[in-house]
N, C-alpha and C. Protein backbone atom coordinates (compact mmCIF):
# COMPACT_ATOMS: atom_id res chain seq x y z
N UNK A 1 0.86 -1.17 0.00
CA UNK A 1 0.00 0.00 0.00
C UNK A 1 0.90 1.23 0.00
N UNK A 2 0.92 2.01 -0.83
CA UNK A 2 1.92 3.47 -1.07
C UNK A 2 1.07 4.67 -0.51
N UNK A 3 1.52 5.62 -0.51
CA UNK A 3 1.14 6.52 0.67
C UNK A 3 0.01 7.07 0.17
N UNK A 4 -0.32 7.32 -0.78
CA UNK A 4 -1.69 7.61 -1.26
C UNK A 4 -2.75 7.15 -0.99
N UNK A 5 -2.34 5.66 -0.89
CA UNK A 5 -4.12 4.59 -0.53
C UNK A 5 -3.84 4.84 1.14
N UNK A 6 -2.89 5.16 1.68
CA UNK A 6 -2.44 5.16 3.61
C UNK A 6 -3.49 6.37 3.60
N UNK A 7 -3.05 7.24 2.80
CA UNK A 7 -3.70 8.62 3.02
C UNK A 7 -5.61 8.84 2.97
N UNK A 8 -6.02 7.80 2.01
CA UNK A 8 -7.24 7.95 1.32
C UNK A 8 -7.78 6.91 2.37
N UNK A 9 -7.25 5.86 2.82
CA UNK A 9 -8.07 5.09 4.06
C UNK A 9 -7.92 5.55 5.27
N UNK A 10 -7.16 6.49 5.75
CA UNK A 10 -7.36 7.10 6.99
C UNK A 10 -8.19 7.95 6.37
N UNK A 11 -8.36 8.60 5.75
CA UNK A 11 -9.77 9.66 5.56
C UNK A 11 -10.31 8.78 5.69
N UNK A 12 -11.02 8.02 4.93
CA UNK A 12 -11.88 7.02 4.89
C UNK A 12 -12.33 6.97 6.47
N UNK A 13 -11.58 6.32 7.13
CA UNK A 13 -11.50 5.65 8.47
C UNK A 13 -12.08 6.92 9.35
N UNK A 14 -11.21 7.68 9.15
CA UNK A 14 -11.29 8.93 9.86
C UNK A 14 -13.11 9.36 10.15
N UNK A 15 -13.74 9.78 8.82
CA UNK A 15 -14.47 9.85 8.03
C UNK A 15 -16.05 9.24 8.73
N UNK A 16 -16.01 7.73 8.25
CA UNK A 16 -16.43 6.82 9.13
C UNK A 16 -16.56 6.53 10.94
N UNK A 17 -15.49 6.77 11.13
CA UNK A 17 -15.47 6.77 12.53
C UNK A 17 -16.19 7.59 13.47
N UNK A 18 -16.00 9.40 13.08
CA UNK A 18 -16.99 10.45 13.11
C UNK A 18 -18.28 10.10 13.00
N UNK A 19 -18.60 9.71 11.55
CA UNK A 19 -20.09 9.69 11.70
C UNK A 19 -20.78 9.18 12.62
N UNK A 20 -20.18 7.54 12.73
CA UNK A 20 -20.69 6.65 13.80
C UNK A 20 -20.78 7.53 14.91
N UNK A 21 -19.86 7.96 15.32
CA UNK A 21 -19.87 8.54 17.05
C UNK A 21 -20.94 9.92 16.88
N UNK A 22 -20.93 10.48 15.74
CA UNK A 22 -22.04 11.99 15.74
C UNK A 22 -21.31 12.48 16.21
N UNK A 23 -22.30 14.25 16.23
CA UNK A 23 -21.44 15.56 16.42
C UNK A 23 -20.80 15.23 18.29
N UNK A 24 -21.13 14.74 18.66
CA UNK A 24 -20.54 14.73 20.12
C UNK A 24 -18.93 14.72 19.98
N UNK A 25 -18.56 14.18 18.88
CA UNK A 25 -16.66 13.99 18.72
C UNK A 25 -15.90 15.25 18.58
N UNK A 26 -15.34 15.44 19.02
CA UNK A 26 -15.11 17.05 18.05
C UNK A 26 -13.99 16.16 16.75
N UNK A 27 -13.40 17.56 16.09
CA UNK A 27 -12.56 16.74 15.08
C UNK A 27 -11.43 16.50 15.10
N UNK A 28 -10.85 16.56 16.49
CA UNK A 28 -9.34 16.17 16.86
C UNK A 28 -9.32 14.83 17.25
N UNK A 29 -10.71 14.74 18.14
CA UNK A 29 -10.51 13.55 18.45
C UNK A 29 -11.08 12.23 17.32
N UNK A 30 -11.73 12.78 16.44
CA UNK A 30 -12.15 11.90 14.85
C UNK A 30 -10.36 11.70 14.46
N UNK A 31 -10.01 12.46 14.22
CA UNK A 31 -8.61 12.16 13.29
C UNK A 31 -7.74 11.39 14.14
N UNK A 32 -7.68 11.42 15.75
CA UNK A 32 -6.50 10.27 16.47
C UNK A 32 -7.66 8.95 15.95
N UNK A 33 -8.73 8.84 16.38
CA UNK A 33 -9.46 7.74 15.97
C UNK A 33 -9.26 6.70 14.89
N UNK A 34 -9.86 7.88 13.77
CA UNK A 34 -8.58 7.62 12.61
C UNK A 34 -7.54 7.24 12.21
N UNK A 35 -6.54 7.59 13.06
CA UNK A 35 -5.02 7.00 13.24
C UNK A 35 -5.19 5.71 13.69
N UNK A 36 -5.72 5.75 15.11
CA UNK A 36 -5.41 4.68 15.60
C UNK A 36 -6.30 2.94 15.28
N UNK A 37 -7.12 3.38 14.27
CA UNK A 37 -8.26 2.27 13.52
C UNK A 37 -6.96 1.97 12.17
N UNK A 38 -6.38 2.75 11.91
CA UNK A 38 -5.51 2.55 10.38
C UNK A 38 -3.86 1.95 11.20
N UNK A 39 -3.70 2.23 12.64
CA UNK A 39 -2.62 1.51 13.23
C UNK A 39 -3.00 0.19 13.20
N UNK A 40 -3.86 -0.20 13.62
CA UNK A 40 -4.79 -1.39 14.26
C UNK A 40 -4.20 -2.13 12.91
N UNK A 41 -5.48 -1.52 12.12
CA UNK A 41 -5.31 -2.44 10.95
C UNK A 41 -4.06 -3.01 10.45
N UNK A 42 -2.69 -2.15 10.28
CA UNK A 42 -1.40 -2.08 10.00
C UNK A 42 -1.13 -3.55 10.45
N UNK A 43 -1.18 -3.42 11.89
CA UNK A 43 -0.81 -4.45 12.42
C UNK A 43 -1.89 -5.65 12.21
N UNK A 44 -2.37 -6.22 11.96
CA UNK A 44 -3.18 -7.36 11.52
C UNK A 44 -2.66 -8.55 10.42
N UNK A 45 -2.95 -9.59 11.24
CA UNK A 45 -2.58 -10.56 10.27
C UNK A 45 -3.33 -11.15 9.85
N UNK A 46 -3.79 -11.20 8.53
CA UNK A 46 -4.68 -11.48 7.45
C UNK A 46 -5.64 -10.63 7.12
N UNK A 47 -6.36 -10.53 6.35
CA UNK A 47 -6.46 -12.24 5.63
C UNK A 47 -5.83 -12.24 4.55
N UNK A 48 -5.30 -11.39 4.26
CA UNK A 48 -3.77 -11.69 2.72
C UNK A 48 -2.61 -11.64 3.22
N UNK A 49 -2.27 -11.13 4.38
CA UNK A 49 -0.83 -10.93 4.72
C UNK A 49 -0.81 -10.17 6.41
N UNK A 50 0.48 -9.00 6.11
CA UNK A 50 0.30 -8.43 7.02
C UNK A 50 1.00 -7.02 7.01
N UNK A 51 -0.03 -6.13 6.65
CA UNK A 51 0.38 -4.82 6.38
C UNK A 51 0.30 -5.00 4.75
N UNK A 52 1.73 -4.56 4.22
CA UNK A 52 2.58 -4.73 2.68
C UNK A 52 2.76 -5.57 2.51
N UNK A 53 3.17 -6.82 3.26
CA UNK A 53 2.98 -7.90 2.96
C UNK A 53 2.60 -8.88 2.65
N UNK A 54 2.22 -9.46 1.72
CA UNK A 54 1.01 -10.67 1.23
C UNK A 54 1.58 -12.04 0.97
N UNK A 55 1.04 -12.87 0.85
CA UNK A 55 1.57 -13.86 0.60
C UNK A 55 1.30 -14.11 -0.77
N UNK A 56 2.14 -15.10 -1.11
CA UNK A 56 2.28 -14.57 -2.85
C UNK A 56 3.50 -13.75 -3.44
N UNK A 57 4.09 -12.75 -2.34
CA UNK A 57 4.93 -11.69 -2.98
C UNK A 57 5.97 -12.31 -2.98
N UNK A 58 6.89 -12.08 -3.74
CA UNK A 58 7.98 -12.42 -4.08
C UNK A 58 9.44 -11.88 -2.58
N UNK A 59 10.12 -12.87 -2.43
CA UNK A 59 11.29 -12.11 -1.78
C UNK A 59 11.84 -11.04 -2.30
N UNK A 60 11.95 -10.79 -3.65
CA UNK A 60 12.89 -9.61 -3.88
C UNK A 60 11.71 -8.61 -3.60
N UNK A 61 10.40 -8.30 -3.59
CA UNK A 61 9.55 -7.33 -3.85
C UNK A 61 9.81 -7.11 -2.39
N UNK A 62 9.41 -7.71 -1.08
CA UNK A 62 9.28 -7.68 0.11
C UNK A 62 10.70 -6.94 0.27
N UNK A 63 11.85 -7.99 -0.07
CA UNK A 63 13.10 -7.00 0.66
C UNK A 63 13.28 -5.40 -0.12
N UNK A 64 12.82 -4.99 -1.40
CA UNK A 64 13.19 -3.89 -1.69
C UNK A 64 11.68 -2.50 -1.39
N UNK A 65 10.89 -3.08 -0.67
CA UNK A 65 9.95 -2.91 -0.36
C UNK A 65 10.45 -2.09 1.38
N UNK A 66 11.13 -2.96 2.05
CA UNK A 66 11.69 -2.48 3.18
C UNK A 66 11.24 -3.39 4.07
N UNK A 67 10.36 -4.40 3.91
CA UNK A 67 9.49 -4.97 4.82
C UNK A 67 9.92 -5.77 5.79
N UNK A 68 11.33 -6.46 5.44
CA UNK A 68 12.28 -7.60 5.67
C UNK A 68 13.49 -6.69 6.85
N UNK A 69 13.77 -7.71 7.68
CA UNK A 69 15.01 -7.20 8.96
C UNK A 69 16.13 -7.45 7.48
N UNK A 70 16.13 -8.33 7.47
CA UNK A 70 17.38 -8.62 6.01
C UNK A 70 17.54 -9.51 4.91
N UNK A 71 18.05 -9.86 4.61
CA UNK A 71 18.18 -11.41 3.51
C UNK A 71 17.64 -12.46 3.99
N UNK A 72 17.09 -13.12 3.66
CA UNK A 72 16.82 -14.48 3.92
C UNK A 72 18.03 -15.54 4.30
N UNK A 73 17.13 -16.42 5.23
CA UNK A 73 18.75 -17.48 5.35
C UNK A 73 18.15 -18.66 5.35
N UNK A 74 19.05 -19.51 5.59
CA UNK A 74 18.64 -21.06 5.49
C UNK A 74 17.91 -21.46 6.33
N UNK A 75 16.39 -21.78 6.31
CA UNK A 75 15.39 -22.04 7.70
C UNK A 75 15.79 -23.97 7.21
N UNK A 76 14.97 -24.30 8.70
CA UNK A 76 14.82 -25.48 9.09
C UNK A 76 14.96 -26.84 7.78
N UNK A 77 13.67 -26.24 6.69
CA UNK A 77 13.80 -26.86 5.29
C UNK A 77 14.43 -26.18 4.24
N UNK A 78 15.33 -27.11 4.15
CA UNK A 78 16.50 -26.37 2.80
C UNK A 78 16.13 -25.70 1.70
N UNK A 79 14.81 -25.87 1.40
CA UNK A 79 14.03 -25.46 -0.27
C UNK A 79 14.09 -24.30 0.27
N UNK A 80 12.94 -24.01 1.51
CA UNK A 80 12.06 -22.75 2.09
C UNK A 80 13.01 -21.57 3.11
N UNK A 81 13.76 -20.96 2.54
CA UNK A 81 14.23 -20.00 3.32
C UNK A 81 13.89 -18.69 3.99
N UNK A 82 14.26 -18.85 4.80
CA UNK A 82 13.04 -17.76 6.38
C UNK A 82 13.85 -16.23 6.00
N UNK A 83 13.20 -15.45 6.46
CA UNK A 83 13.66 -13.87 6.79
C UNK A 83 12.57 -13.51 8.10
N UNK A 84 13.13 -12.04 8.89
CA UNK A 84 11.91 -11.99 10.08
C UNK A 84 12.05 -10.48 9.24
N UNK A 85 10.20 -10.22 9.70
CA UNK A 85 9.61 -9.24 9.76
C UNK A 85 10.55 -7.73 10.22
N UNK A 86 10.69 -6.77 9.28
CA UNK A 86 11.36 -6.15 9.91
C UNK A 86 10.85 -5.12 11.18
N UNK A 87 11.38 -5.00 12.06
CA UNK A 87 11.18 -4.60 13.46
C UNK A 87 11.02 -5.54 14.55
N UNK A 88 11.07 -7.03 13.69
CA UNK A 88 10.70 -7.97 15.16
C UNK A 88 11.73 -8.54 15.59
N UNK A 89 11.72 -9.02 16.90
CA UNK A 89 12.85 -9.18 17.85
C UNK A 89 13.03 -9.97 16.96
N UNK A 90 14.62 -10.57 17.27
CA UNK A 90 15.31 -11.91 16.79
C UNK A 90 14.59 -13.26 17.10
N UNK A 91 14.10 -14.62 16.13
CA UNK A 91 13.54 -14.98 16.25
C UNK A 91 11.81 -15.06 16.31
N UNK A 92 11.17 -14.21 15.78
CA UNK A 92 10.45 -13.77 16.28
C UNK A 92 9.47 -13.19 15.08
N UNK A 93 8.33 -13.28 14.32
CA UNK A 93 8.01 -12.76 12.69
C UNK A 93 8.52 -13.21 11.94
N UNK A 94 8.71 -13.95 11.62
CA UNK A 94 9.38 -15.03 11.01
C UNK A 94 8.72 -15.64 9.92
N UNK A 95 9.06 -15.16 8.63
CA UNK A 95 8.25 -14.89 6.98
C UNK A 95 9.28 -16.13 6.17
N UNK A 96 8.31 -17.21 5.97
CA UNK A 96 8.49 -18.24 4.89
C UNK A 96 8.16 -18.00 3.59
N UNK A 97 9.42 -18.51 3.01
CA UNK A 97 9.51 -18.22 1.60
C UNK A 97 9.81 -19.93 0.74
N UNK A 98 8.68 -19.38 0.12
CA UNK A 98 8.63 -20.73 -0.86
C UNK A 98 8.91 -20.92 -2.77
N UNK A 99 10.01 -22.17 -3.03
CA UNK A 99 10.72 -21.86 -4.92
C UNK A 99 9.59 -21.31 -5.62
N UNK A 100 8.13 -22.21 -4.98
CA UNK A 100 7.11 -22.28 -5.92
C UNK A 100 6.36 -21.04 -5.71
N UNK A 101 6.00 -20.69 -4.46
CA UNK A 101 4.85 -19.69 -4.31
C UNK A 101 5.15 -18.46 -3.41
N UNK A 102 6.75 -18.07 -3.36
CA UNK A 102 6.96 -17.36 -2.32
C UNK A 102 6.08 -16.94 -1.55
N UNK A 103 6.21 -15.63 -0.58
CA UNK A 103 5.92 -15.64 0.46
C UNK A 103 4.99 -16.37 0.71
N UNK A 104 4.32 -17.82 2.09
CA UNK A 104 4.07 -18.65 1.83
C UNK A 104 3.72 -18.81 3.28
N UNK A 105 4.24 -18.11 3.94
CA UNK A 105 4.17 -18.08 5.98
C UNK A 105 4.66 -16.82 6.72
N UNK A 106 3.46 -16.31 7.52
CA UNK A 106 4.00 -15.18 8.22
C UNK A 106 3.59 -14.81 9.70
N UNK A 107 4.57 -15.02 10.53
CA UNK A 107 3.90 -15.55 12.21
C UNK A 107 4.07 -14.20 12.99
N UNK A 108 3.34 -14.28 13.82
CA UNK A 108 2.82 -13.16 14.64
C UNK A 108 3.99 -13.36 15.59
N UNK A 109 4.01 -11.90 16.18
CA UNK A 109 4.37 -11.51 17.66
C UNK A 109 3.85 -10.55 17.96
N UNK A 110 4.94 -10.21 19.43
CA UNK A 110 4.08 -9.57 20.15
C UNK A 110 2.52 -9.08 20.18
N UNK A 111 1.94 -7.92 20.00
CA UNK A 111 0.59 -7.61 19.55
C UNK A 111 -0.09 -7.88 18.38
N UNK A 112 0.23 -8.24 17.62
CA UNK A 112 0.05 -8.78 16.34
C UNK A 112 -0.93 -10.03 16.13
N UNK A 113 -2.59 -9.40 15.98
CA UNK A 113 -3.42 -10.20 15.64
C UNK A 113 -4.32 -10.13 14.73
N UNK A 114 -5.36 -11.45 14.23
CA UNK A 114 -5.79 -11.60 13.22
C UNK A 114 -7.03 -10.18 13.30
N UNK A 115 -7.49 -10.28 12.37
CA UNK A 115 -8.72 -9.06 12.26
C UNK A 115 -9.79 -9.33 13.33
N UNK A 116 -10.23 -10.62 13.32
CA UNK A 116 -11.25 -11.02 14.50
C UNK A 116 -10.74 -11.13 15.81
N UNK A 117 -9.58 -10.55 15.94
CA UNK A 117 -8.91 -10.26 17.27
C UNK A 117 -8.06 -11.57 18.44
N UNK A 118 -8.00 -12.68 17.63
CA UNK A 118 -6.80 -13.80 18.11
C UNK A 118 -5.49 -13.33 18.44
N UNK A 119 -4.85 -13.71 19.26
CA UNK A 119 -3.04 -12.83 19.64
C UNK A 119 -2.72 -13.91 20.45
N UNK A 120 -1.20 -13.74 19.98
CA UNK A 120 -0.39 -14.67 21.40
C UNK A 120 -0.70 -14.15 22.56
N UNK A 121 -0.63 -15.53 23.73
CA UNK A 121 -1.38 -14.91 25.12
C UNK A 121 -2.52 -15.05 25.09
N UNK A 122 -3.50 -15.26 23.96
CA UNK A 122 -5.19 -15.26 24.63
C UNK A 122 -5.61 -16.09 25.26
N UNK A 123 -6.71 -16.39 25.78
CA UNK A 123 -6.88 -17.62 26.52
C UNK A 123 -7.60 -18.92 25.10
N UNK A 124 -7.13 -20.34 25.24
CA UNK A 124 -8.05 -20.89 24.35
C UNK A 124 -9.72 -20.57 24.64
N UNK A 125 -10.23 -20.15 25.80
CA UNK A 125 -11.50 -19.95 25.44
C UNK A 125 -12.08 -19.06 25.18
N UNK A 126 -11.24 -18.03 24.81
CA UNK A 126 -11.52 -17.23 23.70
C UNK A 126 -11.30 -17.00 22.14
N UNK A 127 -10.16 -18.19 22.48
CA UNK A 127 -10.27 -18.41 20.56
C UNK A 127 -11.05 -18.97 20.64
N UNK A 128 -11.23 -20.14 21.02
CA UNK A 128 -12.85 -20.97 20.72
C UNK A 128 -14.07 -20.20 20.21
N UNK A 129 -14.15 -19.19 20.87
CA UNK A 129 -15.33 -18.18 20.66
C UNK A 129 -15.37 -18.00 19.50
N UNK A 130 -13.71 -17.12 18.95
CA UNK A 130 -14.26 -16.51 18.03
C UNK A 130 -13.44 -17.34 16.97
N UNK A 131 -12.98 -18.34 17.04
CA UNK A 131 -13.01 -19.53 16.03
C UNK A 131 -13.41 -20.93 16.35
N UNK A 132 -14.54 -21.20 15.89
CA UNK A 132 -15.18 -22.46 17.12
C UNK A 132 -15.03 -23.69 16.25
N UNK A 133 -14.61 -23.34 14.99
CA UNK A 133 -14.06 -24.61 14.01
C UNK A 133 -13.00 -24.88 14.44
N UNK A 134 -11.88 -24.27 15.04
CA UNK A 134 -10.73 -24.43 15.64
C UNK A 134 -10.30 -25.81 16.49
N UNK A 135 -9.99 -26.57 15.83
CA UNK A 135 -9.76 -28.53 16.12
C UNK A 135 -8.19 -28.90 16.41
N UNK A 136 -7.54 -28.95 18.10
CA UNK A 136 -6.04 -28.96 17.68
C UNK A 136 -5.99 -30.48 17.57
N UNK A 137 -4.93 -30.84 17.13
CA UNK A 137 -4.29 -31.76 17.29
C UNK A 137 -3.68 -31.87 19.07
N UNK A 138 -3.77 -32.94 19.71
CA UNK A 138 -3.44 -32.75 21.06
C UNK A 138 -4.67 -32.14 21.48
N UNK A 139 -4.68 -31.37 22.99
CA UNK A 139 -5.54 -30.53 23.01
C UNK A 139 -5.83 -29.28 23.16
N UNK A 140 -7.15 -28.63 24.10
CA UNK A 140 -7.21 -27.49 24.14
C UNK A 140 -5.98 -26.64 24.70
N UNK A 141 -5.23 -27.34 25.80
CA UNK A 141 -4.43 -26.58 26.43
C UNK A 141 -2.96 -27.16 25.61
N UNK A 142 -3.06 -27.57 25.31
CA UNK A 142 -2.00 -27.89 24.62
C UNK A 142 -1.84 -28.62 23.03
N UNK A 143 -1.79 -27.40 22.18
CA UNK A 143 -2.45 -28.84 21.20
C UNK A 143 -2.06 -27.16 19.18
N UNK A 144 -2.35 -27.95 18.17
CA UNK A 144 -2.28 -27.27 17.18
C UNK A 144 -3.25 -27.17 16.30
N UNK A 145 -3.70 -26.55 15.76
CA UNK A 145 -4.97 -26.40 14.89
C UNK A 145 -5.39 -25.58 13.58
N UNK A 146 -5.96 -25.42 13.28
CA UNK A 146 -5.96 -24.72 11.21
C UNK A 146 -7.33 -24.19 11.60
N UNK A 147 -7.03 -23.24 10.82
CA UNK A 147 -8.81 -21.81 10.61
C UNK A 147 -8.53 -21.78 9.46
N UNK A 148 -9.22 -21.82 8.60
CA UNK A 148 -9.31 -21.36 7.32
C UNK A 148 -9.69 -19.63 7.73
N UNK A 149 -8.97 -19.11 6.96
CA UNK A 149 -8.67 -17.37 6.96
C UNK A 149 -10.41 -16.69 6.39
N UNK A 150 -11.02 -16.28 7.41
CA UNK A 150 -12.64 -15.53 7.20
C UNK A 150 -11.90 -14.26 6.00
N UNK A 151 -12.33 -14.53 4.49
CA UNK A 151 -12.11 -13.35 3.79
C UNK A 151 -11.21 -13.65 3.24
N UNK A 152 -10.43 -15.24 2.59
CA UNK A 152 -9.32 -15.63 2.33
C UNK A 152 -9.14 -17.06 2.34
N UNK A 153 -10.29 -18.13 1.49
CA UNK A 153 -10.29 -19.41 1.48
C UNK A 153 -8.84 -20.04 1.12
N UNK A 154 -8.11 -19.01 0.24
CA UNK A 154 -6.43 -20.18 0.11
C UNK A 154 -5.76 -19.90 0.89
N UNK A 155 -6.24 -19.59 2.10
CA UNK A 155 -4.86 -19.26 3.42
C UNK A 155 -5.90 -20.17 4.54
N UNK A 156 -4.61 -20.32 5.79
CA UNK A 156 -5.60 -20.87 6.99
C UNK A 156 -4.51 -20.15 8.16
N UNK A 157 -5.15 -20.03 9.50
CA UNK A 157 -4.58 -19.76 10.59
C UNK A 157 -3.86 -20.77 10.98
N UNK A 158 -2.67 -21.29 11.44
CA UNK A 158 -2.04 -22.11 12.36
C UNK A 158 -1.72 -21.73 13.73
N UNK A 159 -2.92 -22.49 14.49
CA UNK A 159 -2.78 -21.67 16.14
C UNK A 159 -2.63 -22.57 17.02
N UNK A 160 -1.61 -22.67 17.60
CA UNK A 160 -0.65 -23.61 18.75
C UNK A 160 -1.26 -22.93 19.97
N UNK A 161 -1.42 -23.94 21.12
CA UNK A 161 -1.57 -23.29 22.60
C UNK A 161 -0.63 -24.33 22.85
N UNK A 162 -0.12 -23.09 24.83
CA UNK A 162 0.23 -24.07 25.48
C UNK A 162 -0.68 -23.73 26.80
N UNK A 163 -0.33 -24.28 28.15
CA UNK A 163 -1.01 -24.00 28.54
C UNK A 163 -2.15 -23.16 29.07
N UNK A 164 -3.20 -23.59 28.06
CA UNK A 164 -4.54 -23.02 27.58
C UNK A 164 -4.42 -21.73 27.05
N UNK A 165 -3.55 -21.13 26.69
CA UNK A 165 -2.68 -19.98 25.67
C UNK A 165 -2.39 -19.98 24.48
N UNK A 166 -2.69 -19.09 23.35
CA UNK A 166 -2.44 -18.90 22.29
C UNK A 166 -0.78 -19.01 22.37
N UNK A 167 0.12 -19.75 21.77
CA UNK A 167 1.63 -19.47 21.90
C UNK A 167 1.94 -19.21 21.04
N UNK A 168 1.12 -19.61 19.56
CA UNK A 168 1.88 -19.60 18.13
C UNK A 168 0.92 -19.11 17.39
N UNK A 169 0.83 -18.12 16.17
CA UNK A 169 -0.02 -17.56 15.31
C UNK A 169 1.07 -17.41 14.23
N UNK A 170 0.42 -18.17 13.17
CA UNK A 170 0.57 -17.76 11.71
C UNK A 170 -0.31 -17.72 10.77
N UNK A 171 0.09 -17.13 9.77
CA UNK A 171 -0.70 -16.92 8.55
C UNK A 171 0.21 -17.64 7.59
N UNK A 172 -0.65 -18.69 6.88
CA UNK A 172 -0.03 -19.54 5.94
C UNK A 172 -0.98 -19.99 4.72
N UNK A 173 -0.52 -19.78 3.60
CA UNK A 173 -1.07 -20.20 2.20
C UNK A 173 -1.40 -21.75 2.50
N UNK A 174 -2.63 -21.78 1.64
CA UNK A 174 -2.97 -22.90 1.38
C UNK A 174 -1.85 -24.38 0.71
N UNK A 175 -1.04 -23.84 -0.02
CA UNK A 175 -0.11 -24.28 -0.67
C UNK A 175 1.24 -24.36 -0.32
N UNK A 176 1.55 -24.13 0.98
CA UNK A 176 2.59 -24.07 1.59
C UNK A 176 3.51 -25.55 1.96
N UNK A 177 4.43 -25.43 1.71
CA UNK A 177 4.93 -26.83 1.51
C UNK A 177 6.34 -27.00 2.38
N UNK A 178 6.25 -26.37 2.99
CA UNK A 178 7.99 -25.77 3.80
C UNK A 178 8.28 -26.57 5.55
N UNK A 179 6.83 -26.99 5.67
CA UNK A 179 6.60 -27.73 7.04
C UNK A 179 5.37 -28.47 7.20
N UNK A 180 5.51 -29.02 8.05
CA UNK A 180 4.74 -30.12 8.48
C UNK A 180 4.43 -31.14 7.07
């Protein structure tokens, strides 16, 4: 997204946000609103990606894009080589790249959640809520499981708990071939 569509969806947002609330807002506080509904979003993972990032994009687009901490290196499977999100700790956002379909996997941290509001740290019985198809392998408190992405049938969520905690969030293409 280039600064023009940043610009035209915070109006948007901005815009929207006002109306809902009526004249009671004044218009300083419409425009932080604004900001902070177009931060939100920024940070969200899915249902194509996260932010600039989509899955689908190519490594070179992502790294000259700025999106990437740096080059890619050799992850776990030799084909699929990892890069992290740039700004996230070491270890940590961690963007799979695939020969066939690049970008292909992209895992959350810290605050970083899906649109329907899933994050590392939640309790499982609140993902349950608001994903009740959500089936781990193992179990509730400990266990792994697939969402197909609401707004994005060729992607699915991969959401790990541990005890009874969200521990792991990614966003992964349907076609992803790099694990499991």
């Amino acid at each position: 997204m280039n600064a023009k569509h940043l610009i035209m969806l915070a109006a948007g947002l901005t815009a929207a946000l006002a109306a809902s609330v009526g004249a009671s807002m004044s218009g300083a506080h419409a425009a932080s609103a604004g900001q902070s509904a177009l931060a939100a979003h920024a940070r969200s993972l899915g249902p194509a990606g996260y932010g600039a990032l989509k899955l689908g994009m190519s490594e070179k687009r992502a790294d000259a894009d700025g999106l990437l901490a740096g080059p890619s290196t050799q992850g776990p499977n030799p084909v699929c080589p990892i890069a992290r999100l740039k700004g996230a700790p070491t270890g940590k956002g961690v963007v799979w790249f695939s020969s066939k379909h690049d970008v292909v996997a992209i895992s959350a941290y810290g605050s970083i959640a899906t649109p329907q509001g899933v994050r590392i740290g939640m309790t499982t019985a609140k993902l349950r809520k608001i994903y009740p198809s959500w089936n781990p392998l193992g179990t509730d408190a400990d266990g792994r499981g697939y969402v197909t992405v609401p707004g994005n049938a060729r992607a699915e969520y991969r959401i790990e708990t541990a005890k009874s905690k969200v521990s792991s969030l990614t966003l992964q293409a349907d076609n992803e071939e790099c694990y499991e």
